[in-house]
C-alpha atoms as a PDB file:
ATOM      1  CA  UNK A   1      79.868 103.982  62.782  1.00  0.00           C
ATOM      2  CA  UNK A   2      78.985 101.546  66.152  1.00  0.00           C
ATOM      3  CA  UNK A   3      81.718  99.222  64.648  1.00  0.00           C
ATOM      4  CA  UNK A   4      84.728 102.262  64.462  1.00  0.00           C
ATOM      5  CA  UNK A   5      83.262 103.703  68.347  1.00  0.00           C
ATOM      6  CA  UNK A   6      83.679  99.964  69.006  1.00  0.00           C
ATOM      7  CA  UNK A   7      87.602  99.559  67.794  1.00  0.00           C
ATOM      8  CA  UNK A   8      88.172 103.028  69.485  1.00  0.00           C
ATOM      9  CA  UNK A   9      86.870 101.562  72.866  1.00  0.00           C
ATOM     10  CA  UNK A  10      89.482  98.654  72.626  1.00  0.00           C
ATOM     11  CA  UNK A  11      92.365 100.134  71.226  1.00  0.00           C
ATOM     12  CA  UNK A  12      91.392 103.084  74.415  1.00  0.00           C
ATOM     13  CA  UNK A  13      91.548  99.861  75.895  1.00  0.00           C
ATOM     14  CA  UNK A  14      94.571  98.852  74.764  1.00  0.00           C
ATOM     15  CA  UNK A  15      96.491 101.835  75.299  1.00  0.00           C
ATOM     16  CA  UNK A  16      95.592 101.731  78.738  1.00  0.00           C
ATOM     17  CA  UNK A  17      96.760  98.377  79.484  1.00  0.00           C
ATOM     18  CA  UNK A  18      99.917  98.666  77.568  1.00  0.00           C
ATOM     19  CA  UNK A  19     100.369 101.639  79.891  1.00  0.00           C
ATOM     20  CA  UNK A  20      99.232  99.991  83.250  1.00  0.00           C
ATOM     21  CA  UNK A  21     102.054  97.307  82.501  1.00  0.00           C
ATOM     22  CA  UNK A  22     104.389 100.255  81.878  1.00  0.00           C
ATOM     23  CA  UNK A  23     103.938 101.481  85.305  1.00  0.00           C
ATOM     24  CA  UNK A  24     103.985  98.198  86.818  1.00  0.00           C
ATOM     25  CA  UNK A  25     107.691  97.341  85.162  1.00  0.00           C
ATOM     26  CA  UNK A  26     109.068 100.593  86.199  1.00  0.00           C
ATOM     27  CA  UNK A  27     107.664 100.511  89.518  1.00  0.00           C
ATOM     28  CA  UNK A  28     108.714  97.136  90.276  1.00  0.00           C
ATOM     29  CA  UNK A  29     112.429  98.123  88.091  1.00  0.00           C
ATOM     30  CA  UNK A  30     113.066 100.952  90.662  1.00  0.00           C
ATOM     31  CA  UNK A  31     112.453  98.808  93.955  1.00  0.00           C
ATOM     32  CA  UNK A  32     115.052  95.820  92.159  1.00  0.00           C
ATOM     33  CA  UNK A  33     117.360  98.666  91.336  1.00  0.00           C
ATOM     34  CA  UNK A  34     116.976 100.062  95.161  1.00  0.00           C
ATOM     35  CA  UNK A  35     117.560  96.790  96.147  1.00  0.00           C
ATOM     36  CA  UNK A  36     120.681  95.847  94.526  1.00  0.00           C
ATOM     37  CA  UNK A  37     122.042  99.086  96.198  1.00  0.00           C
ATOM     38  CA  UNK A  38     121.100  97.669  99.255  1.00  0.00           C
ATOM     39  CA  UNK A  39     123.073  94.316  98.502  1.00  0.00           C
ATOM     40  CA  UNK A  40     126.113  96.187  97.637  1.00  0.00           C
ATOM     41  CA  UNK A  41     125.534  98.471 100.155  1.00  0.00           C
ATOM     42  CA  UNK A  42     125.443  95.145 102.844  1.00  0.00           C
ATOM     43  CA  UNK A  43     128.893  93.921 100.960  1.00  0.00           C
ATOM     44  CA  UNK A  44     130.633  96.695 101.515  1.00  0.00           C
ATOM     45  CA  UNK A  45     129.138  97.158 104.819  1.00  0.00           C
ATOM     46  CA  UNK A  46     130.279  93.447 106.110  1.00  0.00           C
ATOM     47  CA  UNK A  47     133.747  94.145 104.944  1.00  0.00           C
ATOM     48  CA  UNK A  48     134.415  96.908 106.582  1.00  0.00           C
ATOM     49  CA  UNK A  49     137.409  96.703 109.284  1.00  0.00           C
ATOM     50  CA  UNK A  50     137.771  98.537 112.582  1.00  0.00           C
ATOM     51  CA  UNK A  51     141.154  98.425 112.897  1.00  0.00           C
ATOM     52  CA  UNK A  52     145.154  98.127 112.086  1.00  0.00           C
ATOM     53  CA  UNK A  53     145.120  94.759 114.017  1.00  0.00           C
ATOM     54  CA  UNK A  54     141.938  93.772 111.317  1.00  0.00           C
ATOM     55  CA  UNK A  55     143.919  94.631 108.720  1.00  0.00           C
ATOM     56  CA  UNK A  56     146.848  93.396 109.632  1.00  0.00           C
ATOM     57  CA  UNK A  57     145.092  89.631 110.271  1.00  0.00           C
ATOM     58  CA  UNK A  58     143.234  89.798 107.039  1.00  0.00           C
ATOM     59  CA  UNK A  59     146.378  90.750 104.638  1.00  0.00           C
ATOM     60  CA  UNK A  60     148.235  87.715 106.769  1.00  0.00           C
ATOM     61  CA  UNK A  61     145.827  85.397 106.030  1.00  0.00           C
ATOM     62  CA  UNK A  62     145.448  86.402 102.273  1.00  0.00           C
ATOM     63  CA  UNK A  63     149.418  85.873 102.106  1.00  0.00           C
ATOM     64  CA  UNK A  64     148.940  82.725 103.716  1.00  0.00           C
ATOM     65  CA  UNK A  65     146.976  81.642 100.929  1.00  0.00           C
ATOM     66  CA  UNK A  66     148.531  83.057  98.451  1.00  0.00           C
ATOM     67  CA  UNK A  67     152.455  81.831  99.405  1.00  0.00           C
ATOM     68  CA  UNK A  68     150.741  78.196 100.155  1.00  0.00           C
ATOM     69  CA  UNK A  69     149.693  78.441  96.226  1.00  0.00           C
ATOM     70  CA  UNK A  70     153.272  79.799  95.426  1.00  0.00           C
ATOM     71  CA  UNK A  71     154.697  77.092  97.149  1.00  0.00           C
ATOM     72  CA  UNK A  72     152.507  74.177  95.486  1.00  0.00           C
ATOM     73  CA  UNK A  73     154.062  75.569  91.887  1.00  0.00           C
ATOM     74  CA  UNK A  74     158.019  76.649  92.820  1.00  0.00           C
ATOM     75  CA  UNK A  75     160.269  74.509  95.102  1.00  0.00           C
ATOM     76  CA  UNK A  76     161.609  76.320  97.814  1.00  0.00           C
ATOM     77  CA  UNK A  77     165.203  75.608  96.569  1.00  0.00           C
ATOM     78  CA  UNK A  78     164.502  77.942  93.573  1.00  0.00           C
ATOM     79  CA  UNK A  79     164.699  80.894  95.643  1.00  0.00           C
ATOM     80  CA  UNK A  80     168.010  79.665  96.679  1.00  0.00           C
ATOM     81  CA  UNK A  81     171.101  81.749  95.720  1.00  0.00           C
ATOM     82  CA  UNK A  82     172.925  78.691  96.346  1.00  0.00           C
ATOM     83  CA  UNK A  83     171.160  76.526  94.009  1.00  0.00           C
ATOM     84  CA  UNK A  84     172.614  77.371  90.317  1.00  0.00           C
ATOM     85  CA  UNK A  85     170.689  74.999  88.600  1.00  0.00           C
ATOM     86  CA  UNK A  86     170.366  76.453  84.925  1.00  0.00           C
ATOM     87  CA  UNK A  87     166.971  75.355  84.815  1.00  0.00           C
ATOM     88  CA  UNK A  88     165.926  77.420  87.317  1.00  0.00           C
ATOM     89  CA  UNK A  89     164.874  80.304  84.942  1.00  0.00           C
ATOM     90  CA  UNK A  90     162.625  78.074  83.158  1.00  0.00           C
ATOM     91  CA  UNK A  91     161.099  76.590  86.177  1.00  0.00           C
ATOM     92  CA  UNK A  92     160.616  79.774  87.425  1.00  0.00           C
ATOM     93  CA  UNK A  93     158.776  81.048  84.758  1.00  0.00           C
ATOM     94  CA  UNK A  94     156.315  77.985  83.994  1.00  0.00           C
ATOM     95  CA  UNK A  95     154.697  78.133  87.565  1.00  0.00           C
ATOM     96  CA  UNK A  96     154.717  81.918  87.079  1.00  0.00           C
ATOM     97  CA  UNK A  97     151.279  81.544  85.520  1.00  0.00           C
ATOM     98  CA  UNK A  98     149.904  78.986  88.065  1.00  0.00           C
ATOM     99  CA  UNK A  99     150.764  81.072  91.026  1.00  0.00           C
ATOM    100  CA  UNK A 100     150.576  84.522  92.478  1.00  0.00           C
ATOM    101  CA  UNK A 101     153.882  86.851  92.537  1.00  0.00           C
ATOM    102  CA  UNK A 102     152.913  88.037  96.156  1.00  0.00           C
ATOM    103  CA  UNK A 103     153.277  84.318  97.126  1.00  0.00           C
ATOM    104  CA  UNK A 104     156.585  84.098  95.553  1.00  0.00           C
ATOM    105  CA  UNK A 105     157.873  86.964  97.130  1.00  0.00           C
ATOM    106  CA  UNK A 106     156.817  85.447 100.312  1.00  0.00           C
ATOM    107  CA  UNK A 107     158.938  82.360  99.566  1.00  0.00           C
ATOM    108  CA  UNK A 108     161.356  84.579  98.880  1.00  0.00           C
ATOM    109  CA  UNK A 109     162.032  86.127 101.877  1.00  0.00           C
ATOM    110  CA  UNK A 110     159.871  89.745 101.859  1.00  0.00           C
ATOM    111  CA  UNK A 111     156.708  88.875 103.092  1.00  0.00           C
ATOM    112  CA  UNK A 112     157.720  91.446 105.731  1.00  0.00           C
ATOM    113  CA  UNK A 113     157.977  94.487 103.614  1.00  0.00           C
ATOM    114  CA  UNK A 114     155.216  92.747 101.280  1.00  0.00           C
ATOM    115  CA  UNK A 115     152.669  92.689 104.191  1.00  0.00           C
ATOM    116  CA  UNK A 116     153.489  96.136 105.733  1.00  0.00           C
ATOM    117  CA  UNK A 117     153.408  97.762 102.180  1.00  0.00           C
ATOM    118  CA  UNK A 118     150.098  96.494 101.901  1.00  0.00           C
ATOM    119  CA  UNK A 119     148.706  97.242 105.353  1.00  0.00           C
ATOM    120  CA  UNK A 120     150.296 100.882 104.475  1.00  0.00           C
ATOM    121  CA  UNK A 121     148.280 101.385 101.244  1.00  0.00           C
ATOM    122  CA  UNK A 122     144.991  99.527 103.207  1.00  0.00           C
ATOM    123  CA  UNK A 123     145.369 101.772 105.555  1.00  0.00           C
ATOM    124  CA  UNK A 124     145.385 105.211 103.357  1.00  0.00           C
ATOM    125  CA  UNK A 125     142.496 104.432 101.337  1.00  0.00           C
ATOM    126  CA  UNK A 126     140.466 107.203 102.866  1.00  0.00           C
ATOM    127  CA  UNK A 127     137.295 105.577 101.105  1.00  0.00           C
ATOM    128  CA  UNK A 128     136.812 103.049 103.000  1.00  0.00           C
ATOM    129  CA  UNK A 129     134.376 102.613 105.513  1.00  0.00           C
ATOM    130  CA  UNK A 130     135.894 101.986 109.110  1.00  0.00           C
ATOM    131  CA  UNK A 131     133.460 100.303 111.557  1.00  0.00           C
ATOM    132  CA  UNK A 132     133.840  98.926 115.077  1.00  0.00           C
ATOM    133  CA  UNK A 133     131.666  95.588 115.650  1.00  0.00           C
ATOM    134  CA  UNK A 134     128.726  96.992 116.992  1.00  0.00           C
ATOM    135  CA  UNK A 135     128.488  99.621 114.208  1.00  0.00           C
ATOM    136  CA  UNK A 136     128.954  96.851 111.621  1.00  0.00           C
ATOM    137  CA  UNK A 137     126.452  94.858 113.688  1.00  0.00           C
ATOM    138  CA  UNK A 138     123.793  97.283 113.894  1.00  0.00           C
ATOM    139  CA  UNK A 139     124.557  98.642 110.070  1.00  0.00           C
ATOM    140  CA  UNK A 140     123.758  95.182 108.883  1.00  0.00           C
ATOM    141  CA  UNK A 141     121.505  94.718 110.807  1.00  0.00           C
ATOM    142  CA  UNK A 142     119.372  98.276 109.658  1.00  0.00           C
ATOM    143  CA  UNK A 143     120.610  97.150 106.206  1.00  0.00           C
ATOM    144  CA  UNK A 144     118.984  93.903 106.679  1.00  0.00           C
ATOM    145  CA  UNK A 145     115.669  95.317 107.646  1.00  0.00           C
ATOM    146  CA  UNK A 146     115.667  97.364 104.589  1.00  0.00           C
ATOM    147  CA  UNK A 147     116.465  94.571 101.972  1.00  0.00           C
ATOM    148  CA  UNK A 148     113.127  92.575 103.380  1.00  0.00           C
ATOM    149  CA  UNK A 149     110.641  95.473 103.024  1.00  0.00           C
ATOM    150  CA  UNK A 150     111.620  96.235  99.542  1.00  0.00           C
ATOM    151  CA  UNK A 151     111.388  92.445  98.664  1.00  0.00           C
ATOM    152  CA  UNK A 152     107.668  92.962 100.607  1.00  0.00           C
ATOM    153  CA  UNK A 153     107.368  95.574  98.225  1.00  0.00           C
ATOM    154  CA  UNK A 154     108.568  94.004  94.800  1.00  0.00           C
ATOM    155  CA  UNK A 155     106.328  90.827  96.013  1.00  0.00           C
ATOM    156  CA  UNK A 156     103.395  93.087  96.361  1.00  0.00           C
ATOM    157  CA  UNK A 157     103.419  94.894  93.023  1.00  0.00           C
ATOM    158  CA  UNK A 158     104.536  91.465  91.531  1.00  0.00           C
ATOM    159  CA  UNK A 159     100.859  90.357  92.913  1.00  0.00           C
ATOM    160  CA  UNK A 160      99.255  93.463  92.276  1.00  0.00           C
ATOM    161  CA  UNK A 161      99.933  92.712  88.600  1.00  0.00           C
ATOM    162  CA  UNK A 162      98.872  89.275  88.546  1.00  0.00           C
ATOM    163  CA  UNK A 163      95.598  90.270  90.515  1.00  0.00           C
ATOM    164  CA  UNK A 164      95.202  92.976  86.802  1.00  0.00           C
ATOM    165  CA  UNK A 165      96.086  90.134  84.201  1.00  0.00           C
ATOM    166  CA  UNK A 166     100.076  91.470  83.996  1.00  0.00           C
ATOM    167  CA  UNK A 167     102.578  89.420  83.990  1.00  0.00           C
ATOM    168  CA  UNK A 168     105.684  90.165  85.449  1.00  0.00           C
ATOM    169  CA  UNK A 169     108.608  87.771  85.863  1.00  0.00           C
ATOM    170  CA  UNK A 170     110.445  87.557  89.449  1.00  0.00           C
ATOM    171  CA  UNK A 171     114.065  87.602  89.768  1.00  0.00           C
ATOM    172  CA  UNK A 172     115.697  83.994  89.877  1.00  0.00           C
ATOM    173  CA  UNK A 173     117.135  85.008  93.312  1.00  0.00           C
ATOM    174  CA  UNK A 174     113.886  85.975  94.912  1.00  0.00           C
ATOM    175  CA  UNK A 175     114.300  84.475  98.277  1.00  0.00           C
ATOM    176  CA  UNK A 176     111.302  82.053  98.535  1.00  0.00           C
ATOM    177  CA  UNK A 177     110.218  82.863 102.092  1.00  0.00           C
ATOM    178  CA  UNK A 178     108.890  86.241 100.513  1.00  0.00           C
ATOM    179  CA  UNK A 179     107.169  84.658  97.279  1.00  0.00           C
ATOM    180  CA  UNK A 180     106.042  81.979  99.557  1.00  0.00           C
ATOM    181  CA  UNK A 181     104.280  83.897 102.041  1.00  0.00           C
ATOM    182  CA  UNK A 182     100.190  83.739 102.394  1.00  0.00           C
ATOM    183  CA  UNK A 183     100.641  87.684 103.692  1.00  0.00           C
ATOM    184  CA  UNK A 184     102.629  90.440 103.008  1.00  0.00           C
END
């Protein structure tokens, strides 16, 4: 009888622990969920533009990049009407898959209409978020403020746990200045 009140005590035990960890997990599941929403809420945030001119200096400089790969793989001459090199086909079509078309049709003479197509459809997403500076600014910086207290918060429940005898694991991109800190 003592030995069966005995097993009943631990496994109440048991059960309790089990769901103490539970708790712990989910608690500490919601604030890295919250957070992650934060991050991509930040990303999104950063990357906002203000403005036509924004646009049109980010789409140039993309080109840029991309019509500086272009012209690594295909020889200006290709584009040539005057060159009628039979080769040209196959030359063509072996860098095809070492550089970007929008380069190519830079080199070929419509990065004009390539870049003001682009700015057009950039410009009628109606889901992006437009910002001036000092909205971005003060957005990130709100956004900023935010991501620290809920890595206060995961750190604290983390240590919570280990104060009960729980484990639980920290993400591998825990900033250290929060895991390293005497006080939260």
């Amino acid at each position: 009888m003592a030995r069966s009140s005995m097993l009943a005590k631990v496994a109440g035990f048991m059960d309790g622990h089990k769901s103490a960890v539970g708790e712990f997990q989910c608690a500490v599941e919601g604030l890295r969920s919250k957070l992650r929403d934060l991050q991509m809420a930040r990303s999104a945030t950063s990357q906002a533009f203000a403005s036509a001119e924004e646009v049109r200096a980010r789409i140039a400089m993309a080109l840029d990049s991309e019509e500086a790969s272009a012209r690594a793989v295909w020889p200006e001459t290709l584009f040539s009407g005057a060159n009628f090199d039979p080769n040209n086909a196959a030359r063509f079509m072996s860098g095809v898959s070492k550089a970007s078309v929008w380069g190519a049709l830079c080199i070929g003479g419509l990065r004009s209409t390539v870049e003001d197509a682009l700015i057009a459809a950039e410009m009628d997403n109606a889901h992006i978020q437009r910002l001036t500076d000092e909205e971005r600014a003060s957005a990130l910086s709100e956004i900023d403020r935010e991501i620290h207290e809920s890595e206060v918060m995961i750190e604290k429940f983390i240590r919570a746990a280990e104060g009960a005898g729980i484990v639980i694991t920290r993400d591998e991109n825990a900033r250290p200045e929060i895991y390293l800190a005497q006080e939260l």
